[in-house]
C-alpha atoms as a PDB file:
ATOM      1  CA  UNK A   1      20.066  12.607   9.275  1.00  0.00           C
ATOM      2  CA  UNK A   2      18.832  15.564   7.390  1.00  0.00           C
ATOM      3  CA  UNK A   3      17.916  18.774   9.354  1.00  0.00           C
ATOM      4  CA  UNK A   4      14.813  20.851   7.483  1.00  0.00           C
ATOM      5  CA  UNK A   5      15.504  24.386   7.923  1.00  0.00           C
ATOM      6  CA  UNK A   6      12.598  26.977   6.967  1.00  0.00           C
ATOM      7  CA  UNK A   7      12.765  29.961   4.754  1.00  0.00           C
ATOM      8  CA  UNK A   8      13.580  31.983   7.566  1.00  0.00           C
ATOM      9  CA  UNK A   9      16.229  30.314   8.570  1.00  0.00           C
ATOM     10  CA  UNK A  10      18.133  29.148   4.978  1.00  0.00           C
ATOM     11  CA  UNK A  11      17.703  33.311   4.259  1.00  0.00           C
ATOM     12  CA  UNK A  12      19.764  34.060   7.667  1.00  0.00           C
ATOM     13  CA  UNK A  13      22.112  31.554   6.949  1.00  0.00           C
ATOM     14  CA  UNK A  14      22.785  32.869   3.231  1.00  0.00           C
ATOM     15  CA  UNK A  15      22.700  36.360   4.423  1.00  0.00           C
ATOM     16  CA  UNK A  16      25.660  35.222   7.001  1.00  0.00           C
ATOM     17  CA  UNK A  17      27.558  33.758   4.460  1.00  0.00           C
ATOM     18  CA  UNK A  18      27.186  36.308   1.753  1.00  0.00           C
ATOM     19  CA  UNK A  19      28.691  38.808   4.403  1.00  0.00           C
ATOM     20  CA  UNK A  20      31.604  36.887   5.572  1.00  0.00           C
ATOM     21  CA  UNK A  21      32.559  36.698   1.544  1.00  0.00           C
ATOM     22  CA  UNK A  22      31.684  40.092   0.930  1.00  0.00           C
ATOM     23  CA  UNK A  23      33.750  40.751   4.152  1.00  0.00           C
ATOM     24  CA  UNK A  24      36.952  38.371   2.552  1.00  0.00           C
ATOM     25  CA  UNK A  25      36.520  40.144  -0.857  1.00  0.00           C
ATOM     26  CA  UNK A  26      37.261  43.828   0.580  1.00  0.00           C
ATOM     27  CA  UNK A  27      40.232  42.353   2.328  1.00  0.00           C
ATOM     28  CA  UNK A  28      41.271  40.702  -0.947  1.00  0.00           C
ATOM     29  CA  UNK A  29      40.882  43.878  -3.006  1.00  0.00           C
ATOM     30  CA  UNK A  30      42.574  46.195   0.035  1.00  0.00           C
ATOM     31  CA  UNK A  31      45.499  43.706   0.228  1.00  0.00           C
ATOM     32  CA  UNK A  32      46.099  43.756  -3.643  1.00  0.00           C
ATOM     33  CA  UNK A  33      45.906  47.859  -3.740  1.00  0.00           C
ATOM     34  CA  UNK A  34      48.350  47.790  -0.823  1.00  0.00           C
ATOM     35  CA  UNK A  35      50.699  45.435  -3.022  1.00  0.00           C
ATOM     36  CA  UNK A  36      50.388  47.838  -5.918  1.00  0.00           C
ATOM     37  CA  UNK A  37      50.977  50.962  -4.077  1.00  0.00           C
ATOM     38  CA  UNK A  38      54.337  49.226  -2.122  1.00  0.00           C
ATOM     39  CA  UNK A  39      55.758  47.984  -5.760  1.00  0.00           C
ATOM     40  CA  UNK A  40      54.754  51.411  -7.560  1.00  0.00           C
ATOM     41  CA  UNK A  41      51.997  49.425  -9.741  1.00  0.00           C
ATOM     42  CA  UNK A  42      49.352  51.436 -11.009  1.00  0.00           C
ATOM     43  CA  UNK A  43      46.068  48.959 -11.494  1.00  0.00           C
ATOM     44  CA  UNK A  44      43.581  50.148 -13.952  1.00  0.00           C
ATOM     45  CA  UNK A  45      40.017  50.943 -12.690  1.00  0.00           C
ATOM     46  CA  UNK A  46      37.345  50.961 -14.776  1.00  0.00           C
ATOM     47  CA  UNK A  47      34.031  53.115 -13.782  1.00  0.00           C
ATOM     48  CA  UNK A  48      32.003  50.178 -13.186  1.00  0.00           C
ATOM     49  CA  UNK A  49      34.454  48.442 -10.376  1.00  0.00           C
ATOM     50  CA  UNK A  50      34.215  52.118  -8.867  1.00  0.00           C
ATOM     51  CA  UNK A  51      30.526  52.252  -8.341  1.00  0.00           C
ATOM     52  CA  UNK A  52      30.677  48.155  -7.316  1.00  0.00           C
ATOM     53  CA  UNK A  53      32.978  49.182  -4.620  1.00  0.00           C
ATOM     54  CA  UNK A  54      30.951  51.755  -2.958  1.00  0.00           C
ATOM     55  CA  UNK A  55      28.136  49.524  -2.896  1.00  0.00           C
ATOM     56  CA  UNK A  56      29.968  46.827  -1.121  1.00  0.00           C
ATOM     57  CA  UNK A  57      31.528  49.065   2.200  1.00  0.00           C
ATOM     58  CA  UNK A  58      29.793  47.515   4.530  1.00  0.00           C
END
C-alpha cells in the first residue's frame, strides 16, 4: 500500500537525505586528501572545487 506524504514531509525527508550524502561526500574527499598526503601525491585543485568546499562544511 502506498503511503501519501505532504510537501512538508517529502521536503524533510529530502533535506535528511541530502545531508547524510553531503555528510558521506566530506568523508570521501577527507579520506582521499589523507591518501594523497600519506603517499606524497599532490592532487590538483582548481578554484572552483575551493569555493564548493567551503560551502559544503556543514
Amino acid at each position: 500500500m502506498l503511503k501519501y506524504k505532504n510537501i512538508k514531509e517529502q521536503l524533510e525527508e529530502e533535506r535528511r537525505k541530502n545531508a547524510a550524502l553531503q555528510a558521506k561526500l566530506i568523508r570521501k574527499t577527507s579520506d582521499i586528501d589523507y591518501i594523497a598526503m600519506m603517499c606524497d601525491v599532490e592532487l590538483e585543485v582548481s578554484d572552483e572545487e575551493t569555493d564548493n568546499a567551503e560551502d559544503m562544511e556543514v
